[in-house]
C-alpha atoms as a PDB file:
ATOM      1  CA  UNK A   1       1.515   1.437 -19.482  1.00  0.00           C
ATOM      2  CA  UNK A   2      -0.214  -1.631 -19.764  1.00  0.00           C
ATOM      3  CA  UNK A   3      -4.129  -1.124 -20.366  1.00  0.00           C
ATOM      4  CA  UNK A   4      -5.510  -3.775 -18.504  1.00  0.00           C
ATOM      5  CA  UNK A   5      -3.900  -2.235 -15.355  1.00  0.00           C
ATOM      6  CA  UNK A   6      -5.169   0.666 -15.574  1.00  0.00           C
ATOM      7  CA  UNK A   7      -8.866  -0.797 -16.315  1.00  0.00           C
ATOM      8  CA  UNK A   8      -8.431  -3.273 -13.227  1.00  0.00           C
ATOM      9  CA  UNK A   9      -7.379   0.133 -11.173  1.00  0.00           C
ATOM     10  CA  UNK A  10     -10.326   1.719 -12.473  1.00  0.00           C
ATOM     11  CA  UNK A  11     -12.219  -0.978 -11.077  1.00  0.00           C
ATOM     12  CA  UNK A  12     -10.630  -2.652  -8.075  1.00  0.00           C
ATOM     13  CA  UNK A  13      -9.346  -0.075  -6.877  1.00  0.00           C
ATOM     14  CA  UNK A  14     -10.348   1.317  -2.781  1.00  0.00           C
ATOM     15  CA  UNK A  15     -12.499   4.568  -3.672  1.00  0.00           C
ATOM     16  CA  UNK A  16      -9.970   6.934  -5.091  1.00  0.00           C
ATOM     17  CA  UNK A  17      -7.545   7.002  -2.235  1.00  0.00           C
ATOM     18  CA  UNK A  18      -5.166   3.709  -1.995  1.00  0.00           C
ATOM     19  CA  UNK A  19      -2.848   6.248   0.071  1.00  0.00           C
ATOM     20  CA  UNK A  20      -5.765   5.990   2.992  1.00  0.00           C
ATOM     21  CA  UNK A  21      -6.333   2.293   2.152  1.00  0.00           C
ATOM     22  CA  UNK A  22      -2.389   1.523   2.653  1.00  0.00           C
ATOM     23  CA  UNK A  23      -2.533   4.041   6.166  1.00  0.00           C
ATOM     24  CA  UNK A  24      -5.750   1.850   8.019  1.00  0.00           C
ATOM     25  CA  UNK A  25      -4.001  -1.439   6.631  1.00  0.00           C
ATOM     26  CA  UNK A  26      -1.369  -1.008   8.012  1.00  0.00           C
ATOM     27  CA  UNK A  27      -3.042   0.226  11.231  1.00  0.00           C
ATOM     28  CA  UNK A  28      -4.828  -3.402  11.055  1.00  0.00           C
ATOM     29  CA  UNK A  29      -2.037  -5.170  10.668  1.00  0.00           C
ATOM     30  CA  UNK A  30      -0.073  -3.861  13.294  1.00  0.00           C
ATOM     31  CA  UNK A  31      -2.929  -3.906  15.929  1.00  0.00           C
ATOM     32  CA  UNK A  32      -3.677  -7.876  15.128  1.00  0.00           C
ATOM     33  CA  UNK A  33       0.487  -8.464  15.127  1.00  0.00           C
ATOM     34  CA  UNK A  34      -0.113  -8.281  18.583  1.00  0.00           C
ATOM     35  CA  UNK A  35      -3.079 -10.860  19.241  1.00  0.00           C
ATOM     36  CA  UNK A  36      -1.029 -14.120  20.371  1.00  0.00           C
ATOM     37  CA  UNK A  37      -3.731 -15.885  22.220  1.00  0.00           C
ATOM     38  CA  UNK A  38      -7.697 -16.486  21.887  1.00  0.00           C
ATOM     39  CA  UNK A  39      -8.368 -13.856  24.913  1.00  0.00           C
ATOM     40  CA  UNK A  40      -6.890 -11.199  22.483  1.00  0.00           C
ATOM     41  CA  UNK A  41      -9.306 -11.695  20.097  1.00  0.00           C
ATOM     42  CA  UNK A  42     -12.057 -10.319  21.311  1.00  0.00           C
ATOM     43  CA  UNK A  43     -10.389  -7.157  22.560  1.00  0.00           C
ATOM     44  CA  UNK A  44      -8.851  -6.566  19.011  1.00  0.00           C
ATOM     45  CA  UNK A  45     -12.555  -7.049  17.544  1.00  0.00           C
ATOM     46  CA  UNK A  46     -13.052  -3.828  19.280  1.00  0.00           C
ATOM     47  CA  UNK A  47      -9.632  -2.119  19.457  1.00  0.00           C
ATOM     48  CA  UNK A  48      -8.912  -2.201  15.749  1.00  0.00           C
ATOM     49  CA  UNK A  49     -12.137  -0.520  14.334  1.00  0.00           C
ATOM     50  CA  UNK A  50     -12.350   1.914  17.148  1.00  0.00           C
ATOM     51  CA  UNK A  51      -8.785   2.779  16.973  1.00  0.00           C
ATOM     52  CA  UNK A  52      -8.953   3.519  12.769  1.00  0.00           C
ATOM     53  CA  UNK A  53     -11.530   5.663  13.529  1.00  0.00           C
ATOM     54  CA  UNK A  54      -9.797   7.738  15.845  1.00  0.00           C
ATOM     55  CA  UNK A  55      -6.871   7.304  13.472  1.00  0.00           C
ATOM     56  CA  UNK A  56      -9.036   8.744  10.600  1.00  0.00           C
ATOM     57  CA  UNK A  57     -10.826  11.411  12.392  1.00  0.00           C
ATOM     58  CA  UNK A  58      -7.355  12.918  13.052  1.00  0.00           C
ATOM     59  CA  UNK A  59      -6.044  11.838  10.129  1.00  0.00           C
ATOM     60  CA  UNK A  60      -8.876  13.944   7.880  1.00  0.00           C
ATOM     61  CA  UNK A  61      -8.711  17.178  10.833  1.00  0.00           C
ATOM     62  CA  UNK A  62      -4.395  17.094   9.528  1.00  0.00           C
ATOM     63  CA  UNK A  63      -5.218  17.477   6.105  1.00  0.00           C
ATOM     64  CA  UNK A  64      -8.152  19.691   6.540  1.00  0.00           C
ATOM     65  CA  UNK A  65      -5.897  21.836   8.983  1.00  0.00           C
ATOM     66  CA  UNK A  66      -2.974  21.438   5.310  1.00  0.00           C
ATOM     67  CA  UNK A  67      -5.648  21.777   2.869  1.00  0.00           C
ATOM     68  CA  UNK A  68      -8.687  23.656   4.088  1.00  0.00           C
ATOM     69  CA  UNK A  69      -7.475  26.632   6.229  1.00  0.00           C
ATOM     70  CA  UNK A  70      -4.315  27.085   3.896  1.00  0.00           C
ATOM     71  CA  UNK A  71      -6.494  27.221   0.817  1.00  0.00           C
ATOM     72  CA  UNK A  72      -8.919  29.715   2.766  1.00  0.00           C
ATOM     73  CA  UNK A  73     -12.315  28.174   2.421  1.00  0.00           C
ATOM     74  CA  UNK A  74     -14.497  30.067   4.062  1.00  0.00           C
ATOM     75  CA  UNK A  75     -17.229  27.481   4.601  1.00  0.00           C
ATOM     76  CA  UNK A  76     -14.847  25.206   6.998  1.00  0.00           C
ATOM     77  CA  UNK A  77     -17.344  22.536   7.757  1.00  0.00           C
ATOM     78  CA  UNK A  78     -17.756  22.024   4.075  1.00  0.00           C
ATOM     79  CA  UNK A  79     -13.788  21.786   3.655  1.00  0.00           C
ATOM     80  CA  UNK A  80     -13.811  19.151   7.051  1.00  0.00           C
ATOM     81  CA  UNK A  81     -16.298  17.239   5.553  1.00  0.00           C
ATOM     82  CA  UNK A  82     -14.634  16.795   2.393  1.00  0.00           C
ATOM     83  CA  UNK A  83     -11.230  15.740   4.379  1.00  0.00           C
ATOM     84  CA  UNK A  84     -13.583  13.356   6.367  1.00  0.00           C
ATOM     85  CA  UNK A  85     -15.100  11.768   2.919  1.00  0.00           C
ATOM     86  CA  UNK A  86     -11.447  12.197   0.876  1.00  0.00           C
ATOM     87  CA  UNK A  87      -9.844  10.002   3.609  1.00  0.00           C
ATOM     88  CA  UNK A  88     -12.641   7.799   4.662  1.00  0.00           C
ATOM     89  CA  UNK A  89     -10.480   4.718   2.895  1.00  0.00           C
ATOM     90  CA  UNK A  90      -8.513   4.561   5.979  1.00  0.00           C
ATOM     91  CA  UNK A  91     -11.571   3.049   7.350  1.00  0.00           C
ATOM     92  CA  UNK A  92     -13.297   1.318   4.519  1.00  0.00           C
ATOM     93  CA  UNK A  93     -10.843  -1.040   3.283  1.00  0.00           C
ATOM     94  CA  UNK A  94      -8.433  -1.513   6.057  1.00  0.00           C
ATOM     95  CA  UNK A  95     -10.961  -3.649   7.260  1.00  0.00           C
ATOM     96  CA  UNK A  96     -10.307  -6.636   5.263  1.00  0.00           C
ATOM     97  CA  UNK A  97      -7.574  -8.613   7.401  1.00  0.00           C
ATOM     98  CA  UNK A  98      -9.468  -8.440  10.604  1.00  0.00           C
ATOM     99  CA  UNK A  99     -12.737 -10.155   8.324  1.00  0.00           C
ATOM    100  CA  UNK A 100      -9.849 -12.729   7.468  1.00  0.00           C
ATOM    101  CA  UNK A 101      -8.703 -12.940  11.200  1.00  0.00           C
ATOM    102  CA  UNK A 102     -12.399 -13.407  12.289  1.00  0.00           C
ATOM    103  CA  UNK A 103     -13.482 -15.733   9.518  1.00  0.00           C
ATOM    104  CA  UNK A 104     -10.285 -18.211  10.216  1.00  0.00           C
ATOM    105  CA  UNK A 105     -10.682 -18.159  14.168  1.00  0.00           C
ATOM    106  CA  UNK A 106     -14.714 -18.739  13.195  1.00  0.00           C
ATOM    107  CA  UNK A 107     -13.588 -21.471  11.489  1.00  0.00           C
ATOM    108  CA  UNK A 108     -11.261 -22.873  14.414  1.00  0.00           C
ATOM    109  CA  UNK A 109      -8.080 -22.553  12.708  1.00  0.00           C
ATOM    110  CA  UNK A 110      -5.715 -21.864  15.473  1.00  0.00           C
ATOM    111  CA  UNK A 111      -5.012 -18.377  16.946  1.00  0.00           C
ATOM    112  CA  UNK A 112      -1.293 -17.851  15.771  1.00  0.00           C
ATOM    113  CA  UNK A 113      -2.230 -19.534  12.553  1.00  0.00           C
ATOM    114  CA  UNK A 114      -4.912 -16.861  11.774  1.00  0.00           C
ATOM    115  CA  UNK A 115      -2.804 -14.054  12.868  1.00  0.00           C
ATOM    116  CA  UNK A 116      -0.369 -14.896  10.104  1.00  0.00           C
ATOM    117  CA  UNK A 117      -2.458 -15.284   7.600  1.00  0.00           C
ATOM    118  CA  UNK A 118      -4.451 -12.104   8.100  1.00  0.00           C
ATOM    119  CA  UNK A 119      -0.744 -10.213   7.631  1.00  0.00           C
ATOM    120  CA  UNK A 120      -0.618 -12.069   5.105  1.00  0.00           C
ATOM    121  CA  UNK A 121      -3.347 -10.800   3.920  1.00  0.00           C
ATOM    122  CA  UNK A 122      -2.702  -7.172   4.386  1.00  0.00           C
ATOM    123  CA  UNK A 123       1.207  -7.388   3.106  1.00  0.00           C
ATOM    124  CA  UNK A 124      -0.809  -8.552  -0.528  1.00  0.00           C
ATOM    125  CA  UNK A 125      -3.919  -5.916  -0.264  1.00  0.00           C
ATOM    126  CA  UNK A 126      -1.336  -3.101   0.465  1.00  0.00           C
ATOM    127  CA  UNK A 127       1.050  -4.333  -2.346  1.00  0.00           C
ATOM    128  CA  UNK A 128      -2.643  -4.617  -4.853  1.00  0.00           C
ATOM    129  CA  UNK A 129      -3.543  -1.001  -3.571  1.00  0.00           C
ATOM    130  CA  UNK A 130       0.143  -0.301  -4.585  1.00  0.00           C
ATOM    131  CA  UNK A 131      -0.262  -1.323  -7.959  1.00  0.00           C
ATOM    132  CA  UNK A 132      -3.205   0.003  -8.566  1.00  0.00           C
ATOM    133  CA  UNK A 133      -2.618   3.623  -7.606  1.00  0.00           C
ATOM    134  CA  UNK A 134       0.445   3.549  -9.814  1.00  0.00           C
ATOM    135  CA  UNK A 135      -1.418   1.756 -12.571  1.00  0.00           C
ATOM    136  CA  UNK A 136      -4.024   4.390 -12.175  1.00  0.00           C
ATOM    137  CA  UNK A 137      -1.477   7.163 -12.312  1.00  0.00           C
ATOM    138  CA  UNK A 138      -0.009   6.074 -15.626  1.00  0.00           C
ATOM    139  CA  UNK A 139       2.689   4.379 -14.448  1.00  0.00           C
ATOM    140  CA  UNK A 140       4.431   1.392 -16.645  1.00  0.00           C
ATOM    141  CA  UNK A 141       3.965  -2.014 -15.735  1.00  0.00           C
ATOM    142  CA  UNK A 142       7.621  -2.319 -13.826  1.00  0.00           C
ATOM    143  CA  UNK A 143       7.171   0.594 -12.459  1.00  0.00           C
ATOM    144  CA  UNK A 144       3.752  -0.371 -10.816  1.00  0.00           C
ATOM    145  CA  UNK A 145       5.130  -3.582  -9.574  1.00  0.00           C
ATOM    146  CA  UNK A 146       7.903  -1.502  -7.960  1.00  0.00           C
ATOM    147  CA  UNK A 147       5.818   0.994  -6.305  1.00  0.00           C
ATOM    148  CA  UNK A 148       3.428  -2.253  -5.535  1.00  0.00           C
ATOM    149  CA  UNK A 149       6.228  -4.220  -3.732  1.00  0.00           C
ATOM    150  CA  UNK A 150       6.993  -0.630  -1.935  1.00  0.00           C
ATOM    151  CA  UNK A 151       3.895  -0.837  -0.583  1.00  0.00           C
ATOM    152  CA  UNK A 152       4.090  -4.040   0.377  1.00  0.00           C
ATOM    153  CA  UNK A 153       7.256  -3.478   2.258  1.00  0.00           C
ATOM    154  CA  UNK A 154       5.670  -1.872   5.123  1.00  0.00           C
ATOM    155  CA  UNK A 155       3.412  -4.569   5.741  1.00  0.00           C
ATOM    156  CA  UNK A 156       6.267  -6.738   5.790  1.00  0.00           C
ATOM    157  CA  UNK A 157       7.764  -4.770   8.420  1.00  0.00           C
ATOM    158  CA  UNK A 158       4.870  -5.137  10.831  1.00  0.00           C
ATOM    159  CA  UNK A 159       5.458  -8.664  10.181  1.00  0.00           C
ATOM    160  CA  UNK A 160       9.064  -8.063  11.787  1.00  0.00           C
ATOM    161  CA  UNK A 161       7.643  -6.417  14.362  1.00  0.00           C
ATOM    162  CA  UNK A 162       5.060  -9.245  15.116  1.00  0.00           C
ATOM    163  CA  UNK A 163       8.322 -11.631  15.112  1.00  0.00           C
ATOM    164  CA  UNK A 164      10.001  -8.854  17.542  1.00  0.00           C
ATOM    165  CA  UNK A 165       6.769  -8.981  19.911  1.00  0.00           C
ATOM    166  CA  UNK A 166       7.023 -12.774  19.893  1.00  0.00           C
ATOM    167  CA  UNK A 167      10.526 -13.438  20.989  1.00  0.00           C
ATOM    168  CA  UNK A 168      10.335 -10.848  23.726  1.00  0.00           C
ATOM    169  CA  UNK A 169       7.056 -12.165  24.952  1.00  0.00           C
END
């Protein structure tokens, strides 16, 4: 394992869950795949925050449901709030290709243009959150870049999809 991936993961990496950070990306991702026009914009402004949310609020109640009421903790707010702050990287870092999508239409680059660049975006954060959870796992250097292009995979599927919504729009 090389050392200065597992000191970048130390770092870099989103809180201590990259799993939740890789769930809300690709969220993101899939809810901007469908913006094809300026009059989409606004409503995925909106749609894409509000609709991680909701995605992590059931997301944490799941694994509080797995974790908390199998384990038997008998304070269960305390266990819900831990499943609410364990997964709260759904929300947190999935962020980042909308701020991309915002910042480029802000800065007039064309609608389409913007759209691809903010998968863009997420197909490299989800491979980087790859990475670094494997790097941060002890994982070797191949064997992070495997896991890392893994990752990245399903962000290149919602770019398929985005190609999919395209030619049947």
């Amino acid at each position: 394992m090389h050392r200065w991936l597992k000191v970048l993961a130390h770092v870099v990496e989103p809180s201590h869950n990259a799993a939740g950070a890789v769930h809300g990306t690709a969220i993101c991702a899939a809810l901007i795949a469908t913006v094809q026009e300026q009059d989409k914009l606004i409503a995925t402004i909106v749609t894409v925050p509000a609709t991680l949310l909701v995605y992590w609020i059931a997301f944490s109640y799941a694994h509080f449901l797995h974790e908390g009421i199998a384990g038997g903790s008998p304070s269960w707010l305390r266990g819900l709030r831990h499943s609410l702050a364990e997964e709260f990287s759904i929300v947190e870092n999935a962020l980042l290709p909308l701020i991309v999508l915002l910042l480029l239409a802000a800065a007039g680059v064309p609608i389409d243009t913007a759209v691809w660049i903010a998968l863009g975006s997420a197909v490299a954060l989800m491979f980087g959150w790859g990475l670094l959870a494997a790097g941060r796992s002890g994982h070797s250097g191949r064997a992070s870049v495997g896991i890392g292009l893994t990752s990245a995979l399903v962000g290149a599927l919602i770019i398929v999809l985005k190609v999919a919504v395209k030619a049947l729009s």
